[in-house]
C-alpha atoms as a PDB file:
ATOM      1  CA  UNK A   1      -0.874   8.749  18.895  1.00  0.00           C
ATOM      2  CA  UNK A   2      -3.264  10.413  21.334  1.00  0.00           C
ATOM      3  CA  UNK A   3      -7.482   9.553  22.841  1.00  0.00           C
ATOM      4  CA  UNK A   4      -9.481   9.040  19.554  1.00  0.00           C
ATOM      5  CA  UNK A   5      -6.609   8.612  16.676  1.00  0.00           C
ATOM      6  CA  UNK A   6      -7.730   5.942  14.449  1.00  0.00           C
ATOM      7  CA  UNK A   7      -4.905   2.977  14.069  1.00  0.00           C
ATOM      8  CA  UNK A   8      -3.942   0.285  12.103  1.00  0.00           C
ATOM      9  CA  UNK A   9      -1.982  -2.827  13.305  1.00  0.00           C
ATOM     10  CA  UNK A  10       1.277  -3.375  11.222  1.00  0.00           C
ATOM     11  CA  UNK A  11       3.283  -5.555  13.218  1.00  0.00           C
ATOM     12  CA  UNK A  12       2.441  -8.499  15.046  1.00  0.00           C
ATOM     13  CA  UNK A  13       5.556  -9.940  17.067  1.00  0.00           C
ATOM     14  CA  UNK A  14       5.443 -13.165  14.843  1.00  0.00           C
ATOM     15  CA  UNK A  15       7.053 -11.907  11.199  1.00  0.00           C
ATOM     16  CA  UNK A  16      10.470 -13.205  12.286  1.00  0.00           C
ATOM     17  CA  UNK A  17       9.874 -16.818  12.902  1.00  0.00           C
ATOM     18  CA  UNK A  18      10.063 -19.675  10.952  1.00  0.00           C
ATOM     19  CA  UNK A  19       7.859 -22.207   9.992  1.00  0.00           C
ATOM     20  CA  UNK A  20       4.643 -22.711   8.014  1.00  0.00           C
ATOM     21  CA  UNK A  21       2.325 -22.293  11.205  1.00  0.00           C
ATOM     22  CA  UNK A  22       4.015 -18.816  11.468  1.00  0.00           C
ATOM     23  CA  UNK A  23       3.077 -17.750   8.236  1.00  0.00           C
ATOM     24  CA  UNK A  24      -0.362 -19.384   8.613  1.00  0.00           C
ATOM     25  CA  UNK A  25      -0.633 -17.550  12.110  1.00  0.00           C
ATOM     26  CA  UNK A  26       0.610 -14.231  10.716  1.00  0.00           C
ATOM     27  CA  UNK A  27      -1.545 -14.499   7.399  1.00  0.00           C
ATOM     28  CA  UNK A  28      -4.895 -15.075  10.124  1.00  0.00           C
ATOM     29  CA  UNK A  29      -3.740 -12.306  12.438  1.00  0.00           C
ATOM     30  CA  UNK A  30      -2.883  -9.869   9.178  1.00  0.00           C
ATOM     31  CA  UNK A  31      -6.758 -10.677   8.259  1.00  0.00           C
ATOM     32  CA  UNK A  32      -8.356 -10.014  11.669  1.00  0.00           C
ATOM     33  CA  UNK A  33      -6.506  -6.663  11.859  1.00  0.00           C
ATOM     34  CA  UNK A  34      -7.545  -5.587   8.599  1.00  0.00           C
ATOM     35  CA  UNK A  35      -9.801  -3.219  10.017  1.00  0.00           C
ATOM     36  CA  UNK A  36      -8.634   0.372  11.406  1.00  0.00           C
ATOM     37  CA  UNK A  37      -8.739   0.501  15.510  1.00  0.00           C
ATOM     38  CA  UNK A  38      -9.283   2.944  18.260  1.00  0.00           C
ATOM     39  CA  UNK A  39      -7.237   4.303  20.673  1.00  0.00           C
ATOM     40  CA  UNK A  40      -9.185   4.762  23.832  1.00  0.00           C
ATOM     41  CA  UNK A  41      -6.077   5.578  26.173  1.00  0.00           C
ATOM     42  CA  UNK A  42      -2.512   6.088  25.658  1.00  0.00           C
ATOM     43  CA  UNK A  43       0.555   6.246  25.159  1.00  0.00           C
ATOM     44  CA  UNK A  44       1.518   5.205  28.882  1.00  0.00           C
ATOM     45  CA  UNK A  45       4.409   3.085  30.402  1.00  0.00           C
ATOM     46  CA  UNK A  46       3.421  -1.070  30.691  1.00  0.00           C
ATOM     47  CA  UNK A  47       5.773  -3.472  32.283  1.00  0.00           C
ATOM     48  CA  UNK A  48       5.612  -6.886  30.967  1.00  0.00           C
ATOM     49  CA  UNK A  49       7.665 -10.221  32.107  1.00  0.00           C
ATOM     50  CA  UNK A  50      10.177 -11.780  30.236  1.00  0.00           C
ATOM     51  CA  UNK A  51      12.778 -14.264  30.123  1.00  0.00           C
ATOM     52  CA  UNK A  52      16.367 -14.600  28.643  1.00  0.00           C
ATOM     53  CA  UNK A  53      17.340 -17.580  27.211  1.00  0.00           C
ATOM     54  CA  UNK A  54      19.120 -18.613  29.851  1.00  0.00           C
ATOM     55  CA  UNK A  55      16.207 -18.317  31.832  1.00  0.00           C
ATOM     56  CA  UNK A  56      16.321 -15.388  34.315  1.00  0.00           C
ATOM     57  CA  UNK A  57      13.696 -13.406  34.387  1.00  0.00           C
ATOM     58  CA  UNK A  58      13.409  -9.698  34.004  1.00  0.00           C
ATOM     59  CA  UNK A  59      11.148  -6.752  33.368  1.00  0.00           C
ATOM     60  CA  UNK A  60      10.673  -4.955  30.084  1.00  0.00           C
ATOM     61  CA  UNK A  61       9.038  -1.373  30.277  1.00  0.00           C
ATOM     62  CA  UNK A  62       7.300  -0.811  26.821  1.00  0.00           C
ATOM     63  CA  UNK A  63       4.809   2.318  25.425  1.00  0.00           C
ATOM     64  CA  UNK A  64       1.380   0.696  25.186  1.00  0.00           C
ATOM     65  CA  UNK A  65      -1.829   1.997  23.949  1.00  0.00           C
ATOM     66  CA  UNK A  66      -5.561   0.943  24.754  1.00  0.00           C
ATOM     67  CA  UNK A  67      -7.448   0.429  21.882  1.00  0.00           C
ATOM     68  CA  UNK A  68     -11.812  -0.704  20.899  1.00  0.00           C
ATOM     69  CA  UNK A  69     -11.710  -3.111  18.112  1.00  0.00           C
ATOM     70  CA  UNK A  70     -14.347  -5.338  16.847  1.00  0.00           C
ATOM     71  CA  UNK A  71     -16.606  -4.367  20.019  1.00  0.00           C
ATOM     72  CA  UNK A  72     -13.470  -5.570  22.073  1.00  0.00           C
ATOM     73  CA  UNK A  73     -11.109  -3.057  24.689  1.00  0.00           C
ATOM     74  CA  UNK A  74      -7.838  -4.499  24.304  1.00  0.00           C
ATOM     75  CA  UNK A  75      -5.266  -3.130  26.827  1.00  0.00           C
ATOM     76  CA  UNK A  76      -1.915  -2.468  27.191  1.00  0.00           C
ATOM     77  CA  UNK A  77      -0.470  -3.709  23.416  1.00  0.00           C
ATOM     78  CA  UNK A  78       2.984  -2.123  22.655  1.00  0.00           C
ATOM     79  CA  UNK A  79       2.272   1.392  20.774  1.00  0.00           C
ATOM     80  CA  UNK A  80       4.998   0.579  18.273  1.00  0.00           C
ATOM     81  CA  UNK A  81       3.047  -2.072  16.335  1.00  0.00           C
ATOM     82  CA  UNK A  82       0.245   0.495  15.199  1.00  0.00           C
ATOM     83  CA  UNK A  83       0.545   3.445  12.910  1.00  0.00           C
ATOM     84  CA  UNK A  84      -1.603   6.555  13.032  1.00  0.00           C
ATOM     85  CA  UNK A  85      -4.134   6.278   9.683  1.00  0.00           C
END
């Protein structure tokens, strides 16, 4: 994925939990992506916060990609849920 490549959304971080609000969230989110994106900058290096379950906290590095979408600039979502169309 480089500046310009036209993507499309395939994985949304919410396929793996249970529960009829997850499908219902997934189903909404699987509609609103439906539409091919934008990648305006990227692949770069993002840090983002997370927890363990016992509840120290650490930081994940991750490949992220900007992207324009429905008039929107959304930055730094991980580069692995978005293919290359």
């Amino acid at each position: 994925m480089k500046k310009g490549d036209l993507v499309k959304r395939v994985r949304f971080g919410i396929e793996n939990v249970p529960g009829k609000r997850a499908e219902k969230a997934l189903a909404e989110s699987r509609q609103w992506w439906s539409d091919p994106a934008v990648v305006v900058r990227g692949p770069y290096e993002a840090v983002r916060p997370e927890t363990t379950s016992g509840g120290q906290q650490y930081s994940k590095v991750y490949r992220a990609i900007d992207v324009f979408y429905h008039g929107q600039l959304m930055s730094s979502l991980p580069a692995d849920d978005f293919n290359r169309i």
